[in-house]
C-alpha atoms as a PDB file:
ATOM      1  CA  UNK A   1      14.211  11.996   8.824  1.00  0.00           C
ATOM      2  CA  UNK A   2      16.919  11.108  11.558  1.00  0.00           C
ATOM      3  CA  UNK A   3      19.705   8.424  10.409  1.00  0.00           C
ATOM      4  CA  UNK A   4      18.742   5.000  11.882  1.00  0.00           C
ATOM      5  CA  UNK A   5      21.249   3.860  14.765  1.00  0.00           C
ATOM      6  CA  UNK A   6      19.243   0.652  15.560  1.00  0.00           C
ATOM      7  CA  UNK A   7      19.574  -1.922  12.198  1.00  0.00           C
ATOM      8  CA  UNK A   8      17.186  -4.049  14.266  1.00  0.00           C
ATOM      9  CA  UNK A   9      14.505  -1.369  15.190  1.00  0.00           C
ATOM     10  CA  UNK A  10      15.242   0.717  11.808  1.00  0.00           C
ATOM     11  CA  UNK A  11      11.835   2.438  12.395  1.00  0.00           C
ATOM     12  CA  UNK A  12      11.813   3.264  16.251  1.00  0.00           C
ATOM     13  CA  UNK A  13      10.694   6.887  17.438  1.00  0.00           C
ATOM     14  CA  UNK A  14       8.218   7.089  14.085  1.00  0.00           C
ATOM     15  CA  UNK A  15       4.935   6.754  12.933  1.00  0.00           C
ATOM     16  CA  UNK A  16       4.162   4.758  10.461  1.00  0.00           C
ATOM     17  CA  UNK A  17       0.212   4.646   8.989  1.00  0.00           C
ATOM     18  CA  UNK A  18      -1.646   1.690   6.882  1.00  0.00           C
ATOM     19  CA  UNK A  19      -4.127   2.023   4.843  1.00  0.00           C
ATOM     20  CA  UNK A  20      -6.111  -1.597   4.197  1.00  0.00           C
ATOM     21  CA  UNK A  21      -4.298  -2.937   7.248  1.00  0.00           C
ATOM     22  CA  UNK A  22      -6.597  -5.099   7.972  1.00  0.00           C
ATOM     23  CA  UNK A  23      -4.941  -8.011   5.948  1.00  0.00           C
ATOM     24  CA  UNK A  24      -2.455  -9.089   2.935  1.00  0.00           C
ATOM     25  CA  UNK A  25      -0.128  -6.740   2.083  1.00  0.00           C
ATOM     26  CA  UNK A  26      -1.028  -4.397   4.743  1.00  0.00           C
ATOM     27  CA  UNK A  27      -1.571  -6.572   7.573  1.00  0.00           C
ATOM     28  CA  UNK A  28       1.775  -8.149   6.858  1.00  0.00           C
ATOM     29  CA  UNK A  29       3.474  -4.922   6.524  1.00  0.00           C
ATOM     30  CA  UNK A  30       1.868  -3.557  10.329  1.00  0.00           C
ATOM     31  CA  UNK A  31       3.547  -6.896  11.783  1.00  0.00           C
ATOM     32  CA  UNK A  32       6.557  -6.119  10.085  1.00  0.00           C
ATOM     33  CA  UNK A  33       6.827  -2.352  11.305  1.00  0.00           C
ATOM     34  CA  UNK A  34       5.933  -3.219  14.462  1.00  0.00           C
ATOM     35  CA  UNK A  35       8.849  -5.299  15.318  1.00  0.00           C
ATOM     36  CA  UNK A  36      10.674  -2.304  13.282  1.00  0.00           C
ATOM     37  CA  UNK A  37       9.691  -0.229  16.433  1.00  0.00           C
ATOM     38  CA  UNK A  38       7.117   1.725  14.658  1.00  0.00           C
ATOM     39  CA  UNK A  39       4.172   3.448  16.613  1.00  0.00           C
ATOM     40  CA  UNK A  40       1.061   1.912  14.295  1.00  0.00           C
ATOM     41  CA  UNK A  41      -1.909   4.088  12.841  1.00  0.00           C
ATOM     42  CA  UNK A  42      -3.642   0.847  11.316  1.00  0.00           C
ATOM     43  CA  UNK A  43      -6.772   1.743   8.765  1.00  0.00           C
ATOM     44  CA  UNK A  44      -9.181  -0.220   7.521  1.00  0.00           C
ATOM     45  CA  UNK A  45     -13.115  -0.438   6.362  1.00  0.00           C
ATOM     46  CA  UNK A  46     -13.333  -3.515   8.610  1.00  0.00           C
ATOM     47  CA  UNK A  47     -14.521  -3.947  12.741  1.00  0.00           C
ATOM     48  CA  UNK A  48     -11.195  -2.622  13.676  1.00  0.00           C
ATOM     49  CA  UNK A  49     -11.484  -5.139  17.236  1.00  0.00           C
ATOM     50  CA  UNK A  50      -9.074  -7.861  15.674  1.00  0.00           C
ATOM     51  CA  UNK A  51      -6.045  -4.871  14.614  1.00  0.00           C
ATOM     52  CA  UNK A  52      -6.564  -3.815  17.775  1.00  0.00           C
ATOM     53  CA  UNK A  53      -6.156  -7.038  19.532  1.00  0.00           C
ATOM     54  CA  UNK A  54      -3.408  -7.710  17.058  1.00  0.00           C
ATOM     55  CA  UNK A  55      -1.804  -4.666  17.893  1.00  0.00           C
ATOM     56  CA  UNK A  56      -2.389  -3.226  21.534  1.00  0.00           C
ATOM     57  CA  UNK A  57      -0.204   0.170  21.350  1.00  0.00           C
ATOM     58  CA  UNK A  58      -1.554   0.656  17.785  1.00  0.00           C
ATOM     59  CA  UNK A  59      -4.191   3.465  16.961  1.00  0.00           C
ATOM     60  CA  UNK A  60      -6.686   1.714  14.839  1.00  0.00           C
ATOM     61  CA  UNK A  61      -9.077   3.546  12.751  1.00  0.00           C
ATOM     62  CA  UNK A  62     -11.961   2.232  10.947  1.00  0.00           C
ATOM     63  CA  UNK A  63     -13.168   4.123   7.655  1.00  0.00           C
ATOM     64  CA  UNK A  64     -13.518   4.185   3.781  1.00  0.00           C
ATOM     65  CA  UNK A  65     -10.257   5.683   2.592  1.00  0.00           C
ATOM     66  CA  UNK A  66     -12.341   7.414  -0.537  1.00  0.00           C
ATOM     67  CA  UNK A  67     -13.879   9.554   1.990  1.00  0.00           C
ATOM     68  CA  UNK A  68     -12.176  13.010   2.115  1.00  0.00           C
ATOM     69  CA  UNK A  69     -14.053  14.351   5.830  1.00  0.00           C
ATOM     70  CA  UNK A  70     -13.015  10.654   7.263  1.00  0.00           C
ATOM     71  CA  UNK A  71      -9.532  10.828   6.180  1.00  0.00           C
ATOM     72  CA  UNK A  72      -9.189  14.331   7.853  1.00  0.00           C
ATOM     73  CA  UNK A  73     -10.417  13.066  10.878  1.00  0.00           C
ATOM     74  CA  UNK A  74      -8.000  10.178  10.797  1.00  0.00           C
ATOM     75  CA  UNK A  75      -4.955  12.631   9.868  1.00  0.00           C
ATOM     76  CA  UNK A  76      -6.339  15.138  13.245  1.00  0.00           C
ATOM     77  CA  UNK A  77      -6.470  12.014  15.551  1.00  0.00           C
ATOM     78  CA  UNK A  78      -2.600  10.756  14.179  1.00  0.00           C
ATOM     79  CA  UNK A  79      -1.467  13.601  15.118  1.00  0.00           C
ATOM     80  CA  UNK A  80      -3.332  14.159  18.216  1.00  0.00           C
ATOM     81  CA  UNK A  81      -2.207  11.086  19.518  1.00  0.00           C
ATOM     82  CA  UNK A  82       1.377  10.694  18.013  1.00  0.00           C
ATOM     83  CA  UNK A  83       2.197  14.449  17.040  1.00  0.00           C
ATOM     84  CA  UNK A  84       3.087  13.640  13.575  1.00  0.00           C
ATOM     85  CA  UNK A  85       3.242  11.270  10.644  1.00  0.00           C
ATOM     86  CA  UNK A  86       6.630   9.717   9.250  1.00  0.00           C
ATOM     87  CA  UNK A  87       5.447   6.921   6.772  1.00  0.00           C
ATOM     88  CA  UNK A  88       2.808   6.510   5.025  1.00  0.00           C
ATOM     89  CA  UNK A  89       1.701   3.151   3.392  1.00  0.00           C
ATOM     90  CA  UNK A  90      -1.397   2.536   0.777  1.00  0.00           C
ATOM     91  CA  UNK A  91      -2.155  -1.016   0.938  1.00  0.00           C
ATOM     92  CA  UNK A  92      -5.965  -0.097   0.621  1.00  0.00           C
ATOM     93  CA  UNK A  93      -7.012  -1.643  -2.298  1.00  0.00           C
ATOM     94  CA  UNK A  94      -9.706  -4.220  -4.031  1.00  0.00           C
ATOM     95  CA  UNK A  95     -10.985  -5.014  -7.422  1.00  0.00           C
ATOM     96  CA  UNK A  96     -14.195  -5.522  -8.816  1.00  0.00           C
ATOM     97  CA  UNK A  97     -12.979  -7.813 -11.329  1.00  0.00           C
ATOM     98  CA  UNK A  98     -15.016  -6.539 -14.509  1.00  0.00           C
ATOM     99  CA  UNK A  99     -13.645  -5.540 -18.047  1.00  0.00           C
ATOM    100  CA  UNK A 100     -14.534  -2.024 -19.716  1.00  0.00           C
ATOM    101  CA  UNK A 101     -17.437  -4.111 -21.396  1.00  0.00           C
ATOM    102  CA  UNK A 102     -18.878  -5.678 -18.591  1.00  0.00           C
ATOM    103  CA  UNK A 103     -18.496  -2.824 -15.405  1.00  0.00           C
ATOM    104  CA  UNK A 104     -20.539   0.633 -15.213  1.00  0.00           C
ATOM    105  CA  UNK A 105     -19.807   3.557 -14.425  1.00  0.00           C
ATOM    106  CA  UNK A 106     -20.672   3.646 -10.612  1.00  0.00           C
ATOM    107  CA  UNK A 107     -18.328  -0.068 -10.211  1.00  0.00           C
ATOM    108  CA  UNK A 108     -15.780   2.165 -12.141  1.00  0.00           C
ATOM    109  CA  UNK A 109     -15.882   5.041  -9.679  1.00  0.00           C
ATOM    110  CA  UNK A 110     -16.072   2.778  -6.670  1.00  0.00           C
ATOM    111  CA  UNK A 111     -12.534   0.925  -7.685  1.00  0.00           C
ATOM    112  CA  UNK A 112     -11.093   3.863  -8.173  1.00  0.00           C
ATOM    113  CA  UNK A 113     -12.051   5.871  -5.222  1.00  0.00           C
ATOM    114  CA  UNK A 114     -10.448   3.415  -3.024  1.00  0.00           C
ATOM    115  CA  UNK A 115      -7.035   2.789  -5.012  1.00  0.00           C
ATOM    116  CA  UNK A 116      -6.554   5.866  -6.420  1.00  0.00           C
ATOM    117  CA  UNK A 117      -8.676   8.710  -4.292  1.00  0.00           C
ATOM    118  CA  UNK A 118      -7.856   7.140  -1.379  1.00  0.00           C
ATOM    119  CA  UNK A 119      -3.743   7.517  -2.324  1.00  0.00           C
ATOM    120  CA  UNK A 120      -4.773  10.837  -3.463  1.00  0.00           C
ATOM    121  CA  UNK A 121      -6.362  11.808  -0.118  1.00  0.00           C
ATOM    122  CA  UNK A 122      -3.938  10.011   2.247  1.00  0.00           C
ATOM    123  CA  UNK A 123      -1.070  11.474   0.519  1.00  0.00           C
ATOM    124  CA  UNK A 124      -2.159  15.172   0.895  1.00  0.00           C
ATOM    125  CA  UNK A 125      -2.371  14.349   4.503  1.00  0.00           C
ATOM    126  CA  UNK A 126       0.644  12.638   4.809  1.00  0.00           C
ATOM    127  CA  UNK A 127       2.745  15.544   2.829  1.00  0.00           C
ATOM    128  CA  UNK A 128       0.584  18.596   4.914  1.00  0.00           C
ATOM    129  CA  UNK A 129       2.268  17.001   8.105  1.00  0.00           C
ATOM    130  CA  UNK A 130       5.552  15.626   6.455  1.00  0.00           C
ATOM    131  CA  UNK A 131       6.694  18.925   4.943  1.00  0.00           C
ATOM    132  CA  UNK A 132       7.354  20.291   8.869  1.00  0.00           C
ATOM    133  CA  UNK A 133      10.246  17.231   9.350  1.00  0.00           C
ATOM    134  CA  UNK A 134      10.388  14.918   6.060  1.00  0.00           C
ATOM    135  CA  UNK A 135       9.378  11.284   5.814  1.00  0.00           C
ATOM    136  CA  UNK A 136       8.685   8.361   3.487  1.00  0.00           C
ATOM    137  CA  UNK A 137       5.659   7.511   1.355  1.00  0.00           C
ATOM    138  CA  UNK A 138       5.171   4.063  -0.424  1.00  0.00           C
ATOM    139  CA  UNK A 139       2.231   3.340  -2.435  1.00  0.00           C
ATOM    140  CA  UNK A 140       1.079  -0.456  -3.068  1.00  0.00           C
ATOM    141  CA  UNK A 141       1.135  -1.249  -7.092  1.00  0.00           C
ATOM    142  CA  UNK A 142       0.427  -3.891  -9.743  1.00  0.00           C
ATOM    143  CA  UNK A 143       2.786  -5.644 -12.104  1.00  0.00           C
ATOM    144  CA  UNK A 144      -0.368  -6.022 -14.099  1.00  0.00           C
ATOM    145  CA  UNK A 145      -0.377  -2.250 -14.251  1.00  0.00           C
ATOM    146  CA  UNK A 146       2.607  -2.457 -16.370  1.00  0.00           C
ATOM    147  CA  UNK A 147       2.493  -5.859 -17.810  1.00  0.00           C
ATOM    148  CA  UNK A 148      -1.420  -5.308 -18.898  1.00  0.00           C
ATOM    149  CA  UNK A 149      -4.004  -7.977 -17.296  1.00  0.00           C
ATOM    150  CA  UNK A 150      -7.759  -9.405 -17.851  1.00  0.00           C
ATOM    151  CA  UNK A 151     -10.962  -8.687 -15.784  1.00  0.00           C
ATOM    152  CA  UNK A 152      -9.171  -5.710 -13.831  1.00  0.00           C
ATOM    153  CA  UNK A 153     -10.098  -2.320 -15.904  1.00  0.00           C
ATOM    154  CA  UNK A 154     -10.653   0.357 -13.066  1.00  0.00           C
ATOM    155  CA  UNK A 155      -8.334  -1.668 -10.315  1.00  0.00           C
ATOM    156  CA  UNK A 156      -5.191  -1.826 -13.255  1.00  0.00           C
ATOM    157  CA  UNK A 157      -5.912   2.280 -14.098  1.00  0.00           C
ATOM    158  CA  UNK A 158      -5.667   3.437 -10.460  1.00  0.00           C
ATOM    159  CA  UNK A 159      -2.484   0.694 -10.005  1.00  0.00           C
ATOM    160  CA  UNK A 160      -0.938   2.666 -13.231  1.00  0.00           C
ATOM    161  CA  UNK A 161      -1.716   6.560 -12.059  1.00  0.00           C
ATOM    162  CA  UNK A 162      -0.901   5.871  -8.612  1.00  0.00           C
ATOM    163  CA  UNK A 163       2.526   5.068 -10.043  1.00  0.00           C
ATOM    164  CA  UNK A 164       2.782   8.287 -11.686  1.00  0.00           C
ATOM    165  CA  UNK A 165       1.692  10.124  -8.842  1.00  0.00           C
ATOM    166  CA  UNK A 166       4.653   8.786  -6.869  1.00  0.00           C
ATOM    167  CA  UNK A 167       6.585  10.404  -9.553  1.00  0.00           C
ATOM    168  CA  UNK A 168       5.247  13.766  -9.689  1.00  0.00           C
ATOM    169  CA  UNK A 169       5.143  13.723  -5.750  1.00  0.00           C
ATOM    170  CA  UNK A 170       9.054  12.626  -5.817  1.00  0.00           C
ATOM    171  CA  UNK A 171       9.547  15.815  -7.967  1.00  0.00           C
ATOM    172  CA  UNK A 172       7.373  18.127  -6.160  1.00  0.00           C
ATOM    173  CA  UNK A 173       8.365  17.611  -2.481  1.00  0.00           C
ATOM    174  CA  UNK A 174      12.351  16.254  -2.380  1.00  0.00           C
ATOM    175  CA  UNK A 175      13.066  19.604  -1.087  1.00  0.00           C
ATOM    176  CA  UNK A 176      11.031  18.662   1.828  1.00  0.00           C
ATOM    177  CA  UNK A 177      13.121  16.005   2.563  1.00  0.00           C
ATOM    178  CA  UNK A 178       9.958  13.607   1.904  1.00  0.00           C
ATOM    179  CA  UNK A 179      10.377  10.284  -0.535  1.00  0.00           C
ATOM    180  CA  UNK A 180       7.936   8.985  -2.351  1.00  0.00           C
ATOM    181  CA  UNK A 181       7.977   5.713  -4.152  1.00  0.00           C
ATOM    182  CA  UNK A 182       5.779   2.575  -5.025  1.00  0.00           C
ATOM    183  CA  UNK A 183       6.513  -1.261  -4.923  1.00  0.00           C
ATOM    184  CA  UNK A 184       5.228  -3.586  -7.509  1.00  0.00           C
ATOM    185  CA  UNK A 185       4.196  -6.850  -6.502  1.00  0.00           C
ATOM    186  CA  UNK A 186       3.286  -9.851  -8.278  1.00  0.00           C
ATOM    187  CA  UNK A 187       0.619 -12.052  -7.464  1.00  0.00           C
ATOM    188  CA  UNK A 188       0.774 -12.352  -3.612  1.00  0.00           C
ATOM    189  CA  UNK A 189      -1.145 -14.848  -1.631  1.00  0.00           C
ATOM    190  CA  UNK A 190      -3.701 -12.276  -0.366  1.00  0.00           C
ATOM    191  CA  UNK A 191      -7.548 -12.583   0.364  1.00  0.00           C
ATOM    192  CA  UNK A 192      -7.713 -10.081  -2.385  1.00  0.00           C
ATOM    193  CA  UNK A 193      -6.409 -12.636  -5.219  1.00  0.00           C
ATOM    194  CA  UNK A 194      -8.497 -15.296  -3.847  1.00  0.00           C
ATOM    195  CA  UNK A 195     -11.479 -13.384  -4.758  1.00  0.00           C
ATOM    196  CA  UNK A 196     -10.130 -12.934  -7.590  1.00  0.00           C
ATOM    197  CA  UNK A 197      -9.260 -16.763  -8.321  1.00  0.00           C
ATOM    198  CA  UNK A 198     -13.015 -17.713  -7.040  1.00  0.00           C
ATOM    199  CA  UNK A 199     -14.324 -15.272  -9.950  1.00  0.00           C
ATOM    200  CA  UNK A 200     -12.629 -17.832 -12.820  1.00  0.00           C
ATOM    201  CA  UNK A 201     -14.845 -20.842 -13.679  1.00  0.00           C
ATOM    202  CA  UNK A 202     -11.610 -23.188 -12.677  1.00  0.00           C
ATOM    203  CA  UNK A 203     -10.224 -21.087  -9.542  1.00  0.00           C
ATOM    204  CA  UNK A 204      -7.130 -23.893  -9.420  1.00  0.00           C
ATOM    205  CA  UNK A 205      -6.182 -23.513 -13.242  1.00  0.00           C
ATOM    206  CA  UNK A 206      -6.797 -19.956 -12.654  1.00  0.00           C
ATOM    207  CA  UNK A 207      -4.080 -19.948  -9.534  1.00  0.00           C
ATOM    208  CA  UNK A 208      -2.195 -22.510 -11.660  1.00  0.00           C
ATOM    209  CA  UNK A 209      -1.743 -20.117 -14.735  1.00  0.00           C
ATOM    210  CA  UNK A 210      -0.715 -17.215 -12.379  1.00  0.00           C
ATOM    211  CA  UNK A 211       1.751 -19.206 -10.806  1.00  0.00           C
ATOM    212  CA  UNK A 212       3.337 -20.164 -13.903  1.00  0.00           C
ATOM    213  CA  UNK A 213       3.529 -16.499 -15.028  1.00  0.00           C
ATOM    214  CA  UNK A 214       6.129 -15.754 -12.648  1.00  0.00           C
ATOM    215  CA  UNK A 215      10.082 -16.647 -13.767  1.00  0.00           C
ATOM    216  CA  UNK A 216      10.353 -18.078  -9.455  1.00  0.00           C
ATOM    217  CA  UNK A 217       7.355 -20.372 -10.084  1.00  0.00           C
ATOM    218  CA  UNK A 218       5.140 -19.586  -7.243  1.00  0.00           C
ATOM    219  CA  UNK A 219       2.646 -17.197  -5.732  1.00  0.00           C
ATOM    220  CA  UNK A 220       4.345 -14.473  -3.431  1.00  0.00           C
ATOM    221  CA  UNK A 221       3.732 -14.016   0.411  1.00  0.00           C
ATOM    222  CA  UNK A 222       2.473 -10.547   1.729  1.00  0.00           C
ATOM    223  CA  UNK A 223       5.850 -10.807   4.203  1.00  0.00           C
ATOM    224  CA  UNK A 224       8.118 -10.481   1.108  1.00  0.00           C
ATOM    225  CA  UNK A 225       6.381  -7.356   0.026  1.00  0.00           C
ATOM    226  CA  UNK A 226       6.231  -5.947   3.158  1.00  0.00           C
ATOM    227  CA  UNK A 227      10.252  -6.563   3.431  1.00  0.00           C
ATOM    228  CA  UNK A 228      10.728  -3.871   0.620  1.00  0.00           C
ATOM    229  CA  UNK A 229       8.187  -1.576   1.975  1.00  0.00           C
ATOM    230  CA  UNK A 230      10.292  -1.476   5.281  1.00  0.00           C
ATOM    231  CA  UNK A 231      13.398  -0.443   3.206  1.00  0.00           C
ATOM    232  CA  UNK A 232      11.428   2.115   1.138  1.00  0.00           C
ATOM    233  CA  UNK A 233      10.201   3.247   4.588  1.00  0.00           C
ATOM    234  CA  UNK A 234      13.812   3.244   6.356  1.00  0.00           C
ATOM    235  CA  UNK A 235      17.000   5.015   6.012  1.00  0.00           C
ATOM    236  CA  UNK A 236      17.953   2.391   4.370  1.00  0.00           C
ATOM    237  CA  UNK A 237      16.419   3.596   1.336  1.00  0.00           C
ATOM    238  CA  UNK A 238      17.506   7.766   1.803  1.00  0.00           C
ATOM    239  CA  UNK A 239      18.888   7.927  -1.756  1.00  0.00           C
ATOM    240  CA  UNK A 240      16.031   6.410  -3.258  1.00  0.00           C
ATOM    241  CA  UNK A 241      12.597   8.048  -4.708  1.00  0.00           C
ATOM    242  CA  UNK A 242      10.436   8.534  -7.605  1.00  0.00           C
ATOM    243  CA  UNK A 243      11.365   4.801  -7.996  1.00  0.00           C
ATOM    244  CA  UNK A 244       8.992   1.202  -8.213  1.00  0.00           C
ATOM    245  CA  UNK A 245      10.467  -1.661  -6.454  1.00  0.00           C
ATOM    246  CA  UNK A 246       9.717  -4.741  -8.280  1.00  0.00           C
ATOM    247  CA  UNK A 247       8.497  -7.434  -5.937  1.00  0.00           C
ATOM    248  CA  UNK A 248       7.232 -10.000  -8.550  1.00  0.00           C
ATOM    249  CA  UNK A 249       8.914 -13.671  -8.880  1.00  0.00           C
ATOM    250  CA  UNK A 250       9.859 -12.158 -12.224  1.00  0.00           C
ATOM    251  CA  UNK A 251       6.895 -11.841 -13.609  1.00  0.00           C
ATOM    252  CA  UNK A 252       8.026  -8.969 -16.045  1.00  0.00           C
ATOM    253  CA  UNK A 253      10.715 -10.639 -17.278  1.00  0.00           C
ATOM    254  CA  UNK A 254       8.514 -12.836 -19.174  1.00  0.00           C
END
């Protein structure tokens, strides 16, 4: 990837694509790009009308991220329309909040073919194009991945091997001048841990204790996540891979 010249438009000239950009961590991370001076590929499961209206220039795209033929067909139409594929972000993500006790085997599979297939899948695309000209891949993870967590069995497994894909991927293609790395966020103020607040029989305590568990004292905002996935993303960040950026209020050091 070209050194940045702009600090203020560190992304300009490349193409940056979303998975689960449809809100929280990804939604917050297209705004973010976009003043960056990214061209947007924007996917999400969702009626894709508000990204687009949200984001004019943007190609939106509107599909399950599990889905190898759909994936394809979003990698074609990236690179019809943009001619290739710089970044790549996996925000796609959701939980079906069940222990190994309580979930079956299909709510197993489903968790994990969007957080974990759909890394798996995007990634291959995103290296097939990358290894012509480099580029930068950051994958969305979970403190509770490494800190351990309740009521999260399949969505804390794919969180934990998505982190060691990054790794084997940061081994396997540094020659092709692509990066690959993950940032781990605490609890983040996201329609995702809502849902997963609502689920407690006290959502407030719930939100309470979860606050608490963080050194800073608070929830975090999608916008300070997406802050590190920009530098992971930029030039900024050329000497870094294989690595997890810890975005969570301290969390671990607890």
């Amino acid at each position: 990837m070209p050194v940045e010249t702009d600090r203020n438009t560190p992304l300009a000239g490349r193409t940056a694509v979303i998975t689960g950009a449809g809100s929280g961590i990804g939604l917050a991370t297209a705004r973010l790009f976009a003043t960056a001076g990214a061209r947007l590929a924007l996917v999400d499961r969702a009626d894709p009308q508000p990204l687009q209206k949200a984001f004019p220039d943007a190609l939106c795209l509107t599909g399950d991220v599990g889905n190898p033929a759909a994936v394809a067909e979003h990698a074609r139409a990236i690179r019809d329309r943009f001619g290739r594929m710089d970044i790549l972000v996996t925000a796609a993500g959701w939980s079906d909040g069940k222990t190994v006790a309580q979930g079956d085997y299909p709510s197993w599979t489903a968790v994990l073919n969007t957080v974990l297939d759909g890394t798996f899948l995007w990634a291959h695309q995103a290296v097939t194009q990358m290894s012509e000209h480099g580029g930068s891949i950051v994958f969305v993870g979970s403190q509770l991945a490494l800190s351990g967590g309740r009521n999260n069995a399949a969505y804390l497994a794919g969180k934990g091997a998505v982190m060691s894909l990054a790794r084997s991927m940061a081994l396997e293609h540094a020659d092709e001048g692509i990066r690959v790395n993950t940032v781990i966020p605490g609890a983040i103020d996201t329609p995702l841990l809502a849902r997963g607040f609502a689920r407690s029989a006290d959502p407030e305590a719930a939100k309470a204790r979860s606050m608490a568990r963080h050194a800073l004292g608070r929830l975090g905002r999608p916008e300070e996540v997406a802050e590190a996935i920009l530098f992971l993303a930029s030039d900024r960040a050329s000497f870094t891979t294989g690595s997890c950026m810890m975005v969570e209020g301290g969390w671990l050091a607890g």
